[in-house]
Protein backbone atom coordinates (compact mmCIF):
# COMPACT_ATOMS: atom_id res chain seq x y z
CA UNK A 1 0.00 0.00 0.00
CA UNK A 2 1.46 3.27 -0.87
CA UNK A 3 1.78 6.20 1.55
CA UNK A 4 0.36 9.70 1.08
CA UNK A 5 2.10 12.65 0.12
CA UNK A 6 1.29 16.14 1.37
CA UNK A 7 2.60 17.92 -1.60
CA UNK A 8 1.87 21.23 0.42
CA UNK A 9 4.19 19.61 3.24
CA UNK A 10 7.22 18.81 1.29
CA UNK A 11 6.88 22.41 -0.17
CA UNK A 12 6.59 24.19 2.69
CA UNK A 13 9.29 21.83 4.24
CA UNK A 14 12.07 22.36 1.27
CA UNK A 15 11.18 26.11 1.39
CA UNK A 16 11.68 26.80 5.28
CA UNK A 17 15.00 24.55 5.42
CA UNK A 18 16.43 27.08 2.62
CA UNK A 19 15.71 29.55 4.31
CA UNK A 20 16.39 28.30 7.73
CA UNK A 21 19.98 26.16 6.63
CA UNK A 22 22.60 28.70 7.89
CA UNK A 23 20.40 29.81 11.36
CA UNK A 24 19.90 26.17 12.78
CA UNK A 25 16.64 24.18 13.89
CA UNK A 26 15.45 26.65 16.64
CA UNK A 27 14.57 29.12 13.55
CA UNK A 28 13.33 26.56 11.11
CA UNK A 29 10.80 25.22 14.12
CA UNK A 30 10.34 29.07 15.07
CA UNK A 31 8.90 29.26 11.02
CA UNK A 32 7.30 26.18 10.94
CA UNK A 33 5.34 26.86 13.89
CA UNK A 34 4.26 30.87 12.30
CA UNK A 35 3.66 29.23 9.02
CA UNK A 36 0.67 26.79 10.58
CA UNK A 37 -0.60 29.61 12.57
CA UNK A 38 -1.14 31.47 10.02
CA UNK A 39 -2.52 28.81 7.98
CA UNK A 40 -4.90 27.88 10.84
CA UNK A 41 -5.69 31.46 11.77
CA UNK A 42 -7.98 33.91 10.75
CA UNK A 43 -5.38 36.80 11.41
CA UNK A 44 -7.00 38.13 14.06
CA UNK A 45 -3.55 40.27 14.93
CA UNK A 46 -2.88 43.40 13.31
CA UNK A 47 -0.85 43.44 10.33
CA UNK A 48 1.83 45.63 12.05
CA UNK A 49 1.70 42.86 15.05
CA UNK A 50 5.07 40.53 14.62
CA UNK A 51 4.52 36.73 15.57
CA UNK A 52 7.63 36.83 18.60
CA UNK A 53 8.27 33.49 20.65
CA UNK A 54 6.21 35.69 22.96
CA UNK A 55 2.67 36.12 21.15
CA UNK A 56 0.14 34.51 22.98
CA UNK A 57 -2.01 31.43 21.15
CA UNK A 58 -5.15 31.98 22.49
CA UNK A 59 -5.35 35.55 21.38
CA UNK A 60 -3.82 34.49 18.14
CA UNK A 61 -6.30 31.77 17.88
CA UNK A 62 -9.08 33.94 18.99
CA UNK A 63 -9.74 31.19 21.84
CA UNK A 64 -10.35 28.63 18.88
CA UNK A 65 -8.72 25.38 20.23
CA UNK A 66 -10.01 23.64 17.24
CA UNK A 67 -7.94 25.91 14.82
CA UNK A 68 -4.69 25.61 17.48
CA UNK A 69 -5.76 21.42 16.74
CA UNK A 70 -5.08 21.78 12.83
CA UNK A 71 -2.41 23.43 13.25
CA UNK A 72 -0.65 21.34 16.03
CA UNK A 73 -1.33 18.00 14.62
CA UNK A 74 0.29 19.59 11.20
CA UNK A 75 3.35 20.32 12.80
CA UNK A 76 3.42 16.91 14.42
CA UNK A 77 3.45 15.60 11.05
CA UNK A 78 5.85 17.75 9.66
CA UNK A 79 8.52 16.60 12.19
CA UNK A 80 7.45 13.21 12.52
CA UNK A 81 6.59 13.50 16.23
CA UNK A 82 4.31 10.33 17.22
CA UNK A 83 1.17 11.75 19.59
CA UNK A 84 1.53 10.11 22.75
CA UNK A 85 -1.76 10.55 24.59
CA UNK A 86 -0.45 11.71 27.37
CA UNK A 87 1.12 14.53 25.50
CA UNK A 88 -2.34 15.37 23.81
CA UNK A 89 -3.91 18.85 24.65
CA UNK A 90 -7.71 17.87 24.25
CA UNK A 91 -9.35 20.19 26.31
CA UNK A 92 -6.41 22.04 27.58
CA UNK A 93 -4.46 23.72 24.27
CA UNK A 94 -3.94 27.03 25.29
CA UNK A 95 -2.75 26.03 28.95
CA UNK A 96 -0.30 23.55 27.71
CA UNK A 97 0.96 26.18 24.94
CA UNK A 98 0.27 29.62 26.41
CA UNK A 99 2.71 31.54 23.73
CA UNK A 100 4.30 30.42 20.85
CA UNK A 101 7.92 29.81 22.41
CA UNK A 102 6.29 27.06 24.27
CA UNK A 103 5.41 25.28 21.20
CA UNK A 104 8.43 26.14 19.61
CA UNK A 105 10.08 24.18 22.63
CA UNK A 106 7.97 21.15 23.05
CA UNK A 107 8.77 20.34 19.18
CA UNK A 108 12.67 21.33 19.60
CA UNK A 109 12.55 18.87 22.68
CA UNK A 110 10.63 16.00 20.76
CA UNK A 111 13.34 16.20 18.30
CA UNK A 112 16.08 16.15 20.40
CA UNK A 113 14.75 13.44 21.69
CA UNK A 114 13.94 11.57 19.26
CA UNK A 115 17.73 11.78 17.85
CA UNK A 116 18.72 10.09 20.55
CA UNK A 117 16.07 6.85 20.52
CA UNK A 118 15.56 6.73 17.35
């Protein structure tokens, strides 16, 4: 049986390590992460408003946790990070990911790792 291929993935994915190459994983997970927002998000931040580490997810998701969902579970499958029910937000997204650094380091963690195990 063949797998799948998210053509839009291994776009996005060829585009952002380009662009990421010479400034390392934190910045390609750092665009990653912006890129499914705003995918996910009905830009509900000014245009002038800069997505930091710092920008908080339930403001940017307008308190939408089933946008946050779309966009998480993308991201999961853009790094190949396995959901382990006990890491699943259901219920709790914006408490478990209050700003956008956090998500940025739950992904850079699962990668590290997963270096290591795999």
């Amino acid at each position: 049986m063949a797998d799948i291929i998210d053509m839009d993935q291994v776009k996005t994915k060829k585009c952002l390590c380009q662009v990421a190459k010479m400034k390392g994983i934190e910045y390609e997970i750092y665009l990653t992460v912006v890129k499914y927002i705003d995918k996910h998000t009905e830009n509900v931040l000014p245009e002038y408003a800069f997505k930091t580490t710092a920008s908080d997810l339930s403001e940017i998701y307008n308190g939408n946790r089933e946008l946050f969902l779309r966009s998480y579970y993308e991201l999961l499958r853009y790094w190949d990070i396995p959901l382990v029910d006990a890491e699943n937000p259901a219920n709790m997204e914006f408490e478990r990911f209050p700003k956008i650094g956090d998500l940025c380091y739950f992904i850079d963690r699962k990668i590290q790792t997963g270096k290591y195990t795999s």
